[in-house]
N, C-alpha and C. Protein backbone atom coordinates (compact mmCIF):
# COMPACT_ATOMS: atom_id res chain seq x y z
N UNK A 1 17.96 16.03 -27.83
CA UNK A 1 19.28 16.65 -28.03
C UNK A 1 19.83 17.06 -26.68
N UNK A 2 21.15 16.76 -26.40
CA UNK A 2 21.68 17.46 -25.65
C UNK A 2 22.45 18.81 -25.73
N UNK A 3 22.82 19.36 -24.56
CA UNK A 3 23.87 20.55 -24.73
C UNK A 3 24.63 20.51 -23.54
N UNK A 4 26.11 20.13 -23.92
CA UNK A 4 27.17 19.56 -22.63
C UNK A 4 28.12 21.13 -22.50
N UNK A 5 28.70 21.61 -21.45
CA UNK A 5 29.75 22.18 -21.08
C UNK A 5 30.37 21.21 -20.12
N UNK A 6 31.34 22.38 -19.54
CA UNK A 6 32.12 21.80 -18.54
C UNK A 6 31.92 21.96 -17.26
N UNK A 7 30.59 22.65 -16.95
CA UNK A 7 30.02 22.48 -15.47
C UNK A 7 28.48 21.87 -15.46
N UNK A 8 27.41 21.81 -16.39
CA UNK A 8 26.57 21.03 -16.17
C UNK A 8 26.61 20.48 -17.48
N UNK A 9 25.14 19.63 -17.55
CA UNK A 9 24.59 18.87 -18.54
C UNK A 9 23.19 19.65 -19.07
N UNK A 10 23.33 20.15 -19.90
CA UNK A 10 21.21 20.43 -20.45
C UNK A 10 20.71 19.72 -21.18
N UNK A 11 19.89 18.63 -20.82
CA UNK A 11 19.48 18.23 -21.65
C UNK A 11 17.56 18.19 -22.15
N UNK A 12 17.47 18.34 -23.40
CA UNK A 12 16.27 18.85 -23.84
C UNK A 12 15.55 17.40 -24.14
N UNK A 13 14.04 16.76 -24.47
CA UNK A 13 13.69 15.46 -24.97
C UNK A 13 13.12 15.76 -26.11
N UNK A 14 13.06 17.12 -26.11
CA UNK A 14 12.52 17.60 -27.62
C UNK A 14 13.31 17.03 -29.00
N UNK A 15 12.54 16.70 -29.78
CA UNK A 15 12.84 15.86 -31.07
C UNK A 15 12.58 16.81 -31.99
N UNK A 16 12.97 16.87 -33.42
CA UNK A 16 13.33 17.67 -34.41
C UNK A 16 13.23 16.79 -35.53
N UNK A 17 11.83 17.06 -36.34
CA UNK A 17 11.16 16.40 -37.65
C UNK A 17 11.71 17.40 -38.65
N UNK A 18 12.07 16.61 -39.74
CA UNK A 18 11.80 17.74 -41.53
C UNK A 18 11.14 16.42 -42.10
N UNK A 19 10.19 17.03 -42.92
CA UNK A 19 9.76 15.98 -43.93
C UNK A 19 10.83 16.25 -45.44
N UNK A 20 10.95 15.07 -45.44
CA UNK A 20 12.28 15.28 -47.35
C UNK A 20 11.36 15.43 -48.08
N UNK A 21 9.97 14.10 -48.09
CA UNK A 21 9.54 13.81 -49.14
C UNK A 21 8.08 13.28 -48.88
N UNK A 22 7.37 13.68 -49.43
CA UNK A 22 6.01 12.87 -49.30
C UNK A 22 5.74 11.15 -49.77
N UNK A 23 5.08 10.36 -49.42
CA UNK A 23 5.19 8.95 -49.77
C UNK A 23 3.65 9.17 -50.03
N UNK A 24 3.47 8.57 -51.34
CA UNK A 24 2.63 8.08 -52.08
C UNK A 24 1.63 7.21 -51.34
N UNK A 25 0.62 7.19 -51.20
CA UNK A 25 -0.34 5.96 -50.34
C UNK A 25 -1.49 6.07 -51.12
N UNK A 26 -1.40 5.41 -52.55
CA UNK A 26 -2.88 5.33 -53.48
C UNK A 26 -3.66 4.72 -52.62
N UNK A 27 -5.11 4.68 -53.04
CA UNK A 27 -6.68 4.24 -52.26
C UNK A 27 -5.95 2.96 -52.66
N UNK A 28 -6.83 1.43 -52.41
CA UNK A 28 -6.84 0.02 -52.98
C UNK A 28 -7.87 0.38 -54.29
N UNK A 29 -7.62 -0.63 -55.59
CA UNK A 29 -8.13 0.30 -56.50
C UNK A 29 -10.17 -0.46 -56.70
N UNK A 30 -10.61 -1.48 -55.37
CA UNK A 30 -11.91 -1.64 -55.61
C UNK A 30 -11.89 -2.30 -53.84
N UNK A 31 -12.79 -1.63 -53.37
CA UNK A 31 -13.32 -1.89 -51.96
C UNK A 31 -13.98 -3.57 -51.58
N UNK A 32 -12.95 -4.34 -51.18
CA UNK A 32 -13.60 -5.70 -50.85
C UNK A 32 -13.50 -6.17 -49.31
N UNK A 33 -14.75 -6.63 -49.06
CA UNK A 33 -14.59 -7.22 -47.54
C UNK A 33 -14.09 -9.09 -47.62
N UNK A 34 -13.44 -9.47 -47.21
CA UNK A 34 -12.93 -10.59 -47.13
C UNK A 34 -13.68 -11.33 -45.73
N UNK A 35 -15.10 -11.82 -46.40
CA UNK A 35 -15.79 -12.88 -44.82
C UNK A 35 -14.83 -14.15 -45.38
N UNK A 36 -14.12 -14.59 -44.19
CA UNK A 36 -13.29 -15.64 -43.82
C UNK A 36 -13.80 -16.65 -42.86
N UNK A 37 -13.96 -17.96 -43.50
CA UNK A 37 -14.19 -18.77 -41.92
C UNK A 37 -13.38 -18.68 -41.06
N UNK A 38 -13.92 -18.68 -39.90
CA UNK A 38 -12.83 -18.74 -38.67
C UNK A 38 -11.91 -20.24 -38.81
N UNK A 39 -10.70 -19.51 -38.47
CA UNK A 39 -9.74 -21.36 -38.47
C UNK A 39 -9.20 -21.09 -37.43
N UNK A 40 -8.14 -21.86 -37.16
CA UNK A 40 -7.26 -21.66 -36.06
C UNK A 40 -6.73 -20.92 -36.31
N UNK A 41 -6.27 -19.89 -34.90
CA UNK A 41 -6.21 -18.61 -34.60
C UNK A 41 -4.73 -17.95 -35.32
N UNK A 42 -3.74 -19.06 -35.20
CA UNK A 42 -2.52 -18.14 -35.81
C UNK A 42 -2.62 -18.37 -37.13
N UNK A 43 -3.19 -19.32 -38.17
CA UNK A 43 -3.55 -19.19 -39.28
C UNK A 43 -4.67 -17.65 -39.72
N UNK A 44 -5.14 -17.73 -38.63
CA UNK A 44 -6.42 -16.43 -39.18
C UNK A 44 -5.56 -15.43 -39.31
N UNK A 45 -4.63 -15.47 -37.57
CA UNK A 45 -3.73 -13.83 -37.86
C UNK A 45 -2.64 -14.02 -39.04
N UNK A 46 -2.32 -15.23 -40.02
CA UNK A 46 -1.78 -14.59 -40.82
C UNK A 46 -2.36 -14.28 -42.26
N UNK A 47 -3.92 -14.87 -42.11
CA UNK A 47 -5.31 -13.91 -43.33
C UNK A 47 -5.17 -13.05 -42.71
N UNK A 48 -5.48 -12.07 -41.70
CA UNK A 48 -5.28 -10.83 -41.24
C UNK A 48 -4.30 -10.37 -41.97
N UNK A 49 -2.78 -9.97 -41.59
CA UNK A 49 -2.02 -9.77 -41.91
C UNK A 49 -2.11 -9.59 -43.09
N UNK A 50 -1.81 -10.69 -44.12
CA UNK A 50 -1.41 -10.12 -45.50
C UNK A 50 -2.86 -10.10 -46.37
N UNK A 51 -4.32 -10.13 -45.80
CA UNK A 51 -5.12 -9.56 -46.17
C UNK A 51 -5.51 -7.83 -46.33
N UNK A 52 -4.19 -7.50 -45.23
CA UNK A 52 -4.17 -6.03 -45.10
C UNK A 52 -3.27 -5.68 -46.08
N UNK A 53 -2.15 -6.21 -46.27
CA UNK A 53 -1.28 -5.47 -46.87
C UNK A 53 -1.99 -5.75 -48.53
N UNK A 54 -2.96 -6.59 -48.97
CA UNK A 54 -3.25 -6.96 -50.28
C UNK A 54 -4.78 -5.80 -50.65
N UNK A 55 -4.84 -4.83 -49.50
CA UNK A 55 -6.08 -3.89 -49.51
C UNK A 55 -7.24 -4.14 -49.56
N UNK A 56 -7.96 -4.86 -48.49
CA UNK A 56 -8.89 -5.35 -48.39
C UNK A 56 -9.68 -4.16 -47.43
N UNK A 57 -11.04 -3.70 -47.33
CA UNK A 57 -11.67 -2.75 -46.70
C UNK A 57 -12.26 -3.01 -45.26
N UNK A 58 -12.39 -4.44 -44.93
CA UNK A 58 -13.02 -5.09 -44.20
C UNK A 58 -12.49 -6.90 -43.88
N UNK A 59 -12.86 -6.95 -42.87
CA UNK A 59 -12.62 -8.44 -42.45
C UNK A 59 -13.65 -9.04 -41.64
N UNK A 60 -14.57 -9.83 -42.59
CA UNK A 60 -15.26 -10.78 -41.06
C UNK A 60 -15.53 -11.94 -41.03
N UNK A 61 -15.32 -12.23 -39.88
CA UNK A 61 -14.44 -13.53 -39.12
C UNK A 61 -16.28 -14.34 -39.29
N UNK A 62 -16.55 -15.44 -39.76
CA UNK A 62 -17.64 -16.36 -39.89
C UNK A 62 -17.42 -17.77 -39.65
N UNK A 63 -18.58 -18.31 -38.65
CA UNK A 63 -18.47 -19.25 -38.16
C UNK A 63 -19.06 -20.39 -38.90
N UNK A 64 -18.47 -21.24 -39.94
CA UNK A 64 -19.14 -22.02 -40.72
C UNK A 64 -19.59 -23.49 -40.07
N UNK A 65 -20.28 -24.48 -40.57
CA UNK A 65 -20.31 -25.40 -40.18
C UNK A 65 -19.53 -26.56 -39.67
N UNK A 66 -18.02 -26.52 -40.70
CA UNK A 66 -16.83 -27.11 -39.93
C UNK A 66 -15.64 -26.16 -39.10
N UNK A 67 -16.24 -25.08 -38.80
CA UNK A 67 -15.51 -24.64 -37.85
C UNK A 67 -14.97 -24.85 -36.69
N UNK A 68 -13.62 -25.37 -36.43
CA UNK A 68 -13.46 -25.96 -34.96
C UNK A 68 -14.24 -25.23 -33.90
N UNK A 69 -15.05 -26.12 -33.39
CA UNK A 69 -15.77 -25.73 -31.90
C UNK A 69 -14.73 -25.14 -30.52
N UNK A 70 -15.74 -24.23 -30.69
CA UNK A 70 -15.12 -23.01 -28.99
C UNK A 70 -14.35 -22.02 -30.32
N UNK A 71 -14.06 -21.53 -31.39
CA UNK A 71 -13.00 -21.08 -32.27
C UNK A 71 -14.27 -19.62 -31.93
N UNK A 72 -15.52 -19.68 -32.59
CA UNK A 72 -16.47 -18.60 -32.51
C UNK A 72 -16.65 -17.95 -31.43
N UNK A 73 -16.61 -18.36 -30.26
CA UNK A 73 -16.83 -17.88 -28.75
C UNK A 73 -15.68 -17.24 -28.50
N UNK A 74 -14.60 -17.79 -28.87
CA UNK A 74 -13.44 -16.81 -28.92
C UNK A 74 -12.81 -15.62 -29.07
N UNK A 75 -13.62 -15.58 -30.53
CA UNK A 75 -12.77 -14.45 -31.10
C UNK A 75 -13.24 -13.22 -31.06
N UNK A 76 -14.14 -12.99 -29.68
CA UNK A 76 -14.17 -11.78 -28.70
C UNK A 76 -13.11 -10.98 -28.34
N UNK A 77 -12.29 -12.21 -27.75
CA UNK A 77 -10.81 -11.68 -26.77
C UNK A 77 -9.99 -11.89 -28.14
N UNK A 78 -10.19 -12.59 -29.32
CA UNK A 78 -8.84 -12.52 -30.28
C UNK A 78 -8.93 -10.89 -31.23
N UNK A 79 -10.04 -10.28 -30.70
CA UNK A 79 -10.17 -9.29 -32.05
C UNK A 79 -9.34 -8.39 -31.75
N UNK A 80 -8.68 -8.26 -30.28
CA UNK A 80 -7.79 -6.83 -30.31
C UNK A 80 -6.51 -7.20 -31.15
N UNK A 81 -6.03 -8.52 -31.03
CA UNK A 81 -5.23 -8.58 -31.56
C UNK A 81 -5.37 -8.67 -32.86
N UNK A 82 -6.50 -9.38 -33.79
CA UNK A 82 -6.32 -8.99 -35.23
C UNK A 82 -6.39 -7.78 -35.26
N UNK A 83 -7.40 -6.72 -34.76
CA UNK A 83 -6.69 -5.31 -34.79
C UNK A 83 -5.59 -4.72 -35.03
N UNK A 84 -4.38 -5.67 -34.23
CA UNK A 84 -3.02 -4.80 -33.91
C UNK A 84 -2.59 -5.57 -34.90
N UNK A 85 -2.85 -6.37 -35.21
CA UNK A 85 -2.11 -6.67 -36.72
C UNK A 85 -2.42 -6.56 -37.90
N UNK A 86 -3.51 -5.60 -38.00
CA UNK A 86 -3.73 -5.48 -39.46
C UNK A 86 -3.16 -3.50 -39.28
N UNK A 87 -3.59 -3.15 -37.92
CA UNK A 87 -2.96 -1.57 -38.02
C UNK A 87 -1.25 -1.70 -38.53
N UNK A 88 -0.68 -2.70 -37.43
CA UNK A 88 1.17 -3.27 -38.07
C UNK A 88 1.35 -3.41 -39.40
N UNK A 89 0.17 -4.16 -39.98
CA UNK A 89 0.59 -4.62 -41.23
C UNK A 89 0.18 -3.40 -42.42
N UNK A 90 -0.93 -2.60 -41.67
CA UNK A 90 -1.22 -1.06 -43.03
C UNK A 90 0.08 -0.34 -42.66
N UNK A 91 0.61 0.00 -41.94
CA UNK A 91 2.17 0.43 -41.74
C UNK A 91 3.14 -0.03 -42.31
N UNK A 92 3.06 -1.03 -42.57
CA UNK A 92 4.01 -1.51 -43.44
C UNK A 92 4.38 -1.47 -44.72
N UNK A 93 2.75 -1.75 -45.36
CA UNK A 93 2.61 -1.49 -46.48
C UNK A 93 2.12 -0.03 -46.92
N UNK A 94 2.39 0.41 -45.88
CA UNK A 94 2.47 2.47 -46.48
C UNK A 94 0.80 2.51 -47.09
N UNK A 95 -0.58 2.05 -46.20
CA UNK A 95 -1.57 1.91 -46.54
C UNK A 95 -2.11 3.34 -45.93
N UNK A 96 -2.85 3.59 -46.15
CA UNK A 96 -3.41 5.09 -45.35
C UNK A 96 -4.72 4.92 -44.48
N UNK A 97 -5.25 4.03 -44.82
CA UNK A 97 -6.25 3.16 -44.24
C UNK A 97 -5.77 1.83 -43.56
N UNK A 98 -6.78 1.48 -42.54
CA UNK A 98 -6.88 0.36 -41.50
C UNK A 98 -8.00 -0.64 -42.36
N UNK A 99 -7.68 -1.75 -42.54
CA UNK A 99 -9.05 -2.69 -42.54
C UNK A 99 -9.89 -2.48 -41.12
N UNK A 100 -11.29 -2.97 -41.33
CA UNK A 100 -12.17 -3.37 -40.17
C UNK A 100 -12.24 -4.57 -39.58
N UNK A 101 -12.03 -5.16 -38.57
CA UNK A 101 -12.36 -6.09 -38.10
C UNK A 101 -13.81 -6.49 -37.74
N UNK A 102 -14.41 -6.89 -38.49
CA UNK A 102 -16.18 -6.91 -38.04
C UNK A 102 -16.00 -8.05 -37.14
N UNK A 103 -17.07 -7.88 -35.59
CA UNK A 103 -17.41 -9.01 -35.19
C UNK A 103 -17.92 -9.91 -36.31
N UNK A 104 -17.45 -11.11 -34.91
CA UNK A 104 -17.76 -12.62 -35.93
C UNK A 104 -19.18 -13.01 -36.00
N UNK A 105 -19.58 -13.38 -37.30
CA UNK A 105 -21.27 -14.05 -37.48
C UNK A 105 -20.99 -15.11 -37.76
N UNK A 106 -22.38 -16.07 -37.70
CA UNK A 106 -22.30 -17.02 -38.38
C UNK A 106 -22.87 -17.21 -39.68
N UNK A 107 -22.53 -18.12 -40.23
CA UNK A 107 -22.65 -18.54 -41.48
C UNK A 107 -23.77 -17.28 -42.15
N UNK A 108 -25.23 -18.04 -41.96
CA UNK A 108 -26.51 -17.57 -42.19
C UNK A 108 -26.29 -15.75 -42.64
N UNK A 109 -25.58 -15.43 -41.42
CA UNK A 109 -25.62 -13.93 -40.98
C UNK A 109 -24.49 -13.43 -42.51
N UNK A 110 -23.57 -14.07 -42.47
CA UNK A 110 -22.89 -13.94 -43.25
C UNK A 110 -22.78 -13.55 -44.69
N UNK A 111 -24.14 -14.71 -44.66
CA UNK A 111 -24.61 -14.43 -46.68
C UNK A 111 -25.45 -13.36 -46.48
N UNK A 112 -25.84 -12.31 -45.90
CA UNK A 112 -26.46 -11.24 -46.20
C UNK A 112 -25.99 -10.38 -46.60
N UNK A 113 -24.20 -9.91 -46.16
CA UNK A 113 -23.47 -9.22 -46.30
C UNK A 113 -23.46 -8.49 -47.92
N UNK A 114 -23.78 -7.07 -47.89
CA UNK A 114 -24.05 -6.42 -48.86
C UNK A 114 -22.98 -6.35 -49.80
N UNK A 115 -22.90 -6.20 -51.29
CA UNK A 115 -21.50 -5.65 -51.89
C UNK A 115 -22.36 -5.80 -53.48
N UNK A 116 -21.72 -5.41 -54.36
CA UNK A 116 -22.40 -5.09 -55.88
C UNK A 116 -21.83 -6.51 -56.32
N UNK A 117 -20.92 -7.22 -55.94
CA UNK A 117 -20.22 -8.08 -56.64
C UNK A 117 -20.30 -9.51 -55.21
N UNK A 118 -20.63 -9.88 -55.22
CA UNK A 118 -20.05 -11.40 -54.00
C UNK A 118 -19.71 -12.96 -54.29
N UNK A 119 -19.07 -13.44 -54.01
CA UNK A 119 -18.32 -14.18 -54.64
C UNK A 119 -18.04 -15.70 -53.63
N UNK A 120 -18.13 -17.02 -53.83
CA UNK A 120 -18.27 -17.76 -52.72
C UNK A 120 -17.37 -18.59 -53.02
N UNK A 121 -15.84 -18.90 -52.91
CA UNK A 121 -14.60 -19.46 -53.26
C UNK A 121 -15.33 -20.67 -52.69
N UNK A 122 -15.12 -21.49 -53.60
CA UNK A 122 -15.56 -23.00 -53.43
C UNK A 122 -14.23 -24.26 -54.08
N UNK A 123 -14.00 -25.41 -53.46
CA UNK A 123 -12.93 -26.17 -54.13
C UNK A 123 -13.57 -27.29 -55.02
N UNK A 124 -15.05 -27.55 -55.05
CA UNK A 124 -15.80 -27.96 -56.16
C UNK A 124 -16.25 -27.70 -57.18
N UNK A 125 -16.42 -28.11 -58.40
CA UNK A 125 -16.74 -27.37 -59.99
C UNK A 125 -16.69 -26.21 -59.79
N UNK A 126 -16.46 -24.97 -59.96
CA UNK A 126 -17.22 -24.19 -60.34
C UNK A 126 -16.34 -23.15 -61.33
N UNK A 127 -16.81 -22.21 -62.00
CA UNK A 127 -15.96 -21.47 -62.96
C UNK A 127 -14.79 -20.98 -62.25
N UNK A 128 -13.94 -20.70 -63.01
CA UNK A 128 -12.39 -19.48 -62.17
C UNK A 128 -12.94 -18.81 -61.88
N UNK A 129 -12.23 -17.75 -61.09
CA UNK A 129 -12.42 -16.62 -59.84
C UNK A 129 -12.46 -15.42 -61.04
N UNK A 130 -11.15 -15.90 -61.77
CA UNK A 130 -11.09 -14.35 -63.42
C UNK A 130 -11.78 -14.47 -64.23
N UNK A 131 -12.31 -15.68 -64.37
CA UNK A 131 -13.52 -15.44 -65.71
C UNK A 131 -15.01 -14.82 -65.23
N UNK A 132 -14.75 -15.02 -63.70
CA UNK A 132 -16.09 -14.23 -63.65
C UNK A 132 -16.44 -13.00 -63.06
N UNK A 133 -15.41 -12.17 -63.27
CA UNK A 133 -15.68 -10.86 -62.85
C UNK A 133 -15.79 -10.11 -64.24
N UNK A 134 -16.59 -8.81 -63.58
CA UNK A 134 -17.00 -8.07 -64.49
C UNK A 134 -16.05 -7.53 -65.82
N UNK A 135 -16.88 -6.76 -66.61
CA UNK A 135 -15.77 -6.47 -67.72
C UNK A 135 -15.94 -4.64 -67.35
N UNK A 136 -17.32 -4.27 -67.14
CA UNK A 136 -16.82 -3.06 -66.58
C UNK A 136 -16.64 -2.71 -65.32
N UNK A 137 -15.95 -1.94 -64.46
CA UNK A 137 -15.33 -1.78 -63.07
C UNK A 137 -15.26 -0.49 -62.88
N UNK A 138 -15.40 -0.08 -61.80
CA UNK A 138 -15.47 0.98 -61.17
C UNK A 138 -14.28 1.19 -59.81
N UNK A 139 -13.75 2.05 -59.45
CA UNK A 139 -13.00 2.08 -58.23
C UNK A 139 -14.08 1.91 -57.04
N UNK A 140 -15.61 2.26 -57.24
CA UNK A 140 -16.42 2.51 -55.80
C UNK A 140 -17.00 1.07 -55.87
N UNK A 141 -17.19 -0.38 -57.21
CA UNK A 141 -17.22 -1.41 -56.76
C UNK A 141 -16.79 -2.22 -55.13
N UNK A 142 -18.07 -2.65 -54.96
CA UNK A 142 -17.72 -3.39 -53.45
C UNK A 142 -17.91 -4.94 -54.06
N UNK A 143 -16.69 -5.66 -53.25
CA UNK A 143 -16.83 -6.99 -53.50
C UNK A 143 -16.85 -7.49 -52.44
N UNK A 144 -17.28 -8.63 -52.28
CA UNK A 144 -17.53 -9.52 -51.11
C UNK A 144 -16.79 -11.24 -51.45
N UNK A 145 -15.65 -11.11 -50.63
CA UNK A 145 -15.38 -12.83 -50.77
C UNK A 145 -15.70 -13.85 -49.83
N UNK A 146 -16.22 -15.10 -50.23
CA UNK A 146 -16.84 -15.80 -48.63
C UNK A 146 -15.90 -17.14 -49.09
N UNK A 147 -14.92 -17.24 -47.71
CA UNK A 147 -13.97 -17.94 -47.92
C UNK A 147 -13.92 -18.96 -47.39
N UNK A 148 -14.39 -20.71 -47.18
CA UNK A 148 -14.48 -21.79 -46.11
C UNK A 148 -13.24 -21.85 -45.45
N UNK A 149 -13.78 -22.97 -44.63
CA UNK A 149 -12.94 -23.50 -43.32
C UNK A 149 -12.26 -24.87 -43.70
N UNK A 150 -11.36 -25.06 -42.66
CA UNK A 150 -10.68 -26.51 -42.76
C UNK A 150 -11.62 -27.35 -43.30
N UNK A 151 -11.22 -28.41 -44.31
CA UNK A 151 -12.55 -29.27 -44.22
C UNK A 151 -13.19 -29.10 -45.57
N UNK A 152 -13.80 -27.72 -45.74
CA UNK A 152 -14.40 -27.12 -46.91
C UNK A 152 -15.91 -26.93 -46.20
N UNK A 153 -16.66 -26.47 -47.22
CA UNK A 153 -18.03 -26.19 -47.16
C UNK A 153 -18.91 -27.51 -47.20
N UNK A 154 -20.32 -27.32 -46.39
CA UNK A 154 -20.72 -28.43 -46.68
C UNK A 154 -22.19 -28.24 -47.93
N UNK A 155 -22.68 -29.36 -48.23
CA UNK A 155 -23.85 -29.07 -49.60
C UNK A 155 -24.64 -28.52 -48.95
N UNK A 156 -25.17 -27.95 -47.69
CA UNK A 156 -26.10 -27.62 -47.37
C UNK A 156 -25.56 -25.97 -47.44
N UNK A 157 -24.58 -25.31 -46.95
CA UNK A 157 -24.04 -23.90 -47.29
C UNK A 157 -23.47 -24.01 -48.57
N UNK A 158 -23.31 -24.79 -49.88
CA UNK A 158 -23.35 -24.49 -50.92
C UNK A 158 -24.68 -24.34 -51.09
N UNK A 159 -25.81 -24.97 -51.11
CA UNK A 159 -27.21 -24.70 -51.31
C UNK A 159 -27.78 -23.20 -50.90
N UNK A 160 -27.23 -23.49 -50.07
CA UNK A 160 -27.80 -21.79 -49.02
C UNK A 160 -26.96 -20.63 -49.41
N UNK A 161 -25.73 -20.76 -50.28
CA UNK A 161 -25.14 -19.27 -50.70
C UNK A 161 -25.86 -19.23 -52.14
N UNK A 162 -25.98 -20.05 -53.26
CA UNK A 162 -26.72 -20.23 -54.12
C UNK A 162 -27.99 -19.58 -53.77
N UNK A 163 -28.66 -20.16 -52.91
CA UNK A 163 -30.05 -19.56 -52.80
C UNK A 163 -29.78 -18.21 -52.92
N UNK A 164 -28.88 -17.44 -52.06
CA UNK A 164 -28.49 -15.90 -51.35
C UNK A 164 -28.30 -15.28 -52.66
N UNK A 165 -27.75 -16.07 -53.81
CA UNK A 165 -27.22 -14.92 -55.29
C UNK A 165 -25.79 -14.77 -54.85
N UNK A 166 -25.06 -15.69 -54.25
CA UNK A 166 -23.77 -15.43 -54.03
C UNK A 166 -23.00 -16.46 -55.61
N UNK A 167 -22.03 -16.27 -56.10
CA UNK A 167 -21.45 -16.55 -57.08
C UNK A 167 -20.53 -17.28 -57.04
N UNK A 168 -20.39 -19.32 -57.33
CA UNK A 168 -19.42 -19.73 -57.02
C UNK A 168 -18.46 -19.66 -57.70
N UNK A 169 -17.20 -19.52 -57.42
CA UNK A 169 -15.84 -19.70 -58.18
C UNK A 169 -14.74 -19.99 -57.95
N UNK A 170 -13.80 -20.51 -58.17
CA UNK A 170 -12.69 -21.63 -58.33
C UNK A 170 -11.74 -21.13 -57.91
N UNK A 171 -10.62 -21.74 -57.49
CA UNK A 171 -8.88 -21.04 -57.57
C UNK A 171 -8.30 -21.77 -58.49
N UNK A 172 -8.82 -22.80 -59.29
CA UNK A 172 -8.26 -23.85 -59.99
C UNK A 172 -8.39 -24.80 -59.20
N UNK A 173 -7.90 -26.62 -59.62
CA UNK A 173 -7.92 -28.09 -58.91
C UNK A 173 -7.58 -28.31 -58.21
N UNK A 174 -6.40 -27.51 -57.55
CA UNK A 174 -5.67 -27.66 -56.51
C UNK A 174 -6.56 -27.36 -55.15
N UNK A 175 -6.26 -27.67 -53.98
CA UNK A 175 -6.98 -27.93 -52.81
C UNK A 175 -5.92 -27.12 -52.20
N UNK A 176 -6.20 -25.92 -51.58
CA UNK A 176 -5.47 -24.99 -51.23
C UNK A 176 -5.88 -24.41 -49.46
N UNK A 177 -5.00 -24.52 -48.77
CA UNK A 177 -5.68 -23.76 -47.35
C UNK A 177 -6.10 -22.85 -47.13
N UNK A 178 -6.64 -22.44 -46.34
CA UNK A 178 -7.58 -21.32 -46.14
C UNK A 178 -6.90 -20.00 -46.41
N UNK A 179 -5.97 -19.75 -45.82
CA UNK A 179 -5.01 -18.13 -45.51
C UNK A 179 -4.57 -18.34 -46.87
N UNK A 180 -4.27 -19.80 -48.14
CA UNK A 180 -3.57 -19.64 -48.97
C UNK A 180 -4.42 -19.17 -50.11
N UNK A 181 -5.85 -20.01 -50.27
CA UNK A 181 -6.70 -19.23 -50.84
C UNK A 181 -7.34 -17.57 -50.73
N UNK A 182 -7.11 -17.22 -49.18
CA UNK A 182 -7.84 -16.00 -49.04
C UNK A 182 -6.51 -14.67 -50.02
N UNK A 183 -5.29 -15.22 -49.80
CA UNK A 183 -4.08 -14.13 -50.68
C UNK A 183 -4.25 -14.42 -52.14
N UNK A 184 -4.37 -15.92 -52.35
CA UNK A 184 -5.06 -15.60 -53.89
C UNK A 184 -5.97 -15.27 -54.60
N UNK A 185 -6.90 -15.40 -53.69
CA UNK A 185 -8.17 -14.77 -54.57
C UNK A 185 -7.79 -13.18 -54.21
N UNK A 186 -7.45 -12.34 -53.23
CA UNK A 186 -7.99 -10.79 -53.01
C UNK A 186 -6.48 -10.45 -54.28
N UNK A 187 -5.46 -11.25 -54.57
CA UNK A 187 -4.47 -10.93 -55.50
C UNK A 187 -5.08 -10.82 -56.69
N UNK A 188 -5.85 -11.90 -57.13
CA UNK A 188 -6.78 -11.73 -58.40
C UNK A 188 -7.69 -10.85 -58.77
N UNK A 189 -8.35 -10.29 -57.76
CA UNK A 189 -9.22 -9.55 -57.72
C UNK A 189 -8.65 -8.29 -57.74
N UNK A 190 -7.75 -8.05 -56.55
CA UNK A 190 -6.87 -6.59 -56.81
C UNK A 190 -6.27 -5.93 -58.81
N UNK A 191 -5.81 -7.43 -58.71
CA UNK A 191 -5.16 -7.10 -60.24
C UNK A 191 -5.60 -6.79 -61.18
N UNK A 192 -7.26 -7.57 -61.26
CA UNK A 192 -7.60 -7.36 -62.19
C UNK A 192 -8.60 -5.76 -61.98
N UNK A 193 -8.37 -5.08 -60.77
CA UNK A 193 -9.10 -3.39 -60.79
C UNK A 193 -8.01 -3.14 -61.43
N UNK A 194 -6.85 -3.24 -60.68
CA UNK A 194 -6.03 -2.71 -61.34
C UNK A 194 -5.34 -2.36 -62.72
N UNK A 195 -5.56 -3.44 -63.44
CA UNK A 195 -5.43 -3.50 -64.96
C UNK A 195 -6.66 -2.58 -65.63
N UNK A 196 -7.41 -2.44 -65.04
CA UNK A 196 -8.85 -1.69 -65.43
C UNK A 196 -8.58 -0.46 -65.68
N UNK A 197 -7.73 0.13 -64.85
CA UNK A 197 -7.18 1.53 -64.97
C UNK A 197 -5.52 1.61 -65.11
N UNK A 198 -4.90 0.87 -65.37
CA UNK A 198 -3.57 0.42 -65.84
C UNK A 198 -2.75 1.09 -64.70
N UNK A 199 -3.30 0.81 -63.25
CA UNK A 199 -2.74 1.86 -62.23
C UNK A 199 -1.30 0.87 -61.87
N UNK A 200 -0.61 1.31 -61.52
CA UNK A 200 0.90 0.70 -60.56
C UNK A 200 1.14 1.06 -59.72
């Protein structure tokens, strides 16, 4: 603010807040980490992105078998920036929480990843993503989605998430890209906590 006469200028840099109204920022209504193969980099930042705004708890970046080479060694120097875009994107969506950016593992490291529920989006047979989640739910449920790379998975990491007790399941026939599958499945999954407790 300023304060003008007719012989000087005062001016103050002090700023002047009222709050009108409080804004609402519910929890996400079931805690899921979204392991994503690494793809190319501006495709990943836009799984980042609207993986945040769809309330995901976690993000980690996994180096699968068709992962473009040098993509894993990388994404050292790329993590500040998925950082700054998933903090941009919880701002946006009036989130109260930050996702995590976990360093990147590979594959192997990957299927260990803990959660009550884990889930291995595959584009071969396997049941829908909604028929196979639970019928009872909890808000403190942790889910785990393991999402492939360009290309798809190969039989040897379908063999090896199988072995792990990871759970394959479908988006339907369609052959869908990576960032396009990772918004539909955490949409499915969101919705259906959500219907659990009829929250909006």
């Amino acid at each position: 603010r300023c304060l003008s006469d007719w012989s000087s200028d005062v001016c103050s840099s002090d700023l002047l807040f009222r709050i009108l109204e409080p804004i609402d920022t519910p929890p996400p209504p079931v805690r899921i980490t979204l392991c994503a193969a690494i793809i190319k980099f501006d495709r990943f930042d836009w799984t980042v992105e609207k993986a945040t705004e769809l309330g995901v708890e976690c993000i980690l970046p996994v180096e699968a078998a068709r992962t473009e080479k040098g993509l894993f060694e990388a994404t050292g120097k790329r993590a500040e920036r998925w950082r700054r875009i998933a903090r941009e994107s919880a701002q946006q969506s009036r989130r109260s929480t930050i996702p995590e950016i976990l360093p990147a593992v590979r594959f192997g490291q990957a299927l260990k990843q803990d959660a009550d529920y884990r889930y291995f989006l595959d584009e071969a047979a396997a049941p829908p993503l909604l028929s196979a989640l639970p019928s009872n739910l909890a808000s403190s449920d942790r889910v785990a989605v393991l999402l492939g790379p360009e290309g798809g998975w190969t039989d040897d990491e379908r063999r090896l998430s199988h072995d792990a007790a990871w759970r394959a399941v479908s988006l339907g026939p369609q052959i869908l890209r990576a960032e396009t599958a990772a918004a539909a499945a955490l949409a499915v999954l969101t919705a259906r906590w959500l219907t659990a407790y009829n929250r909006t």
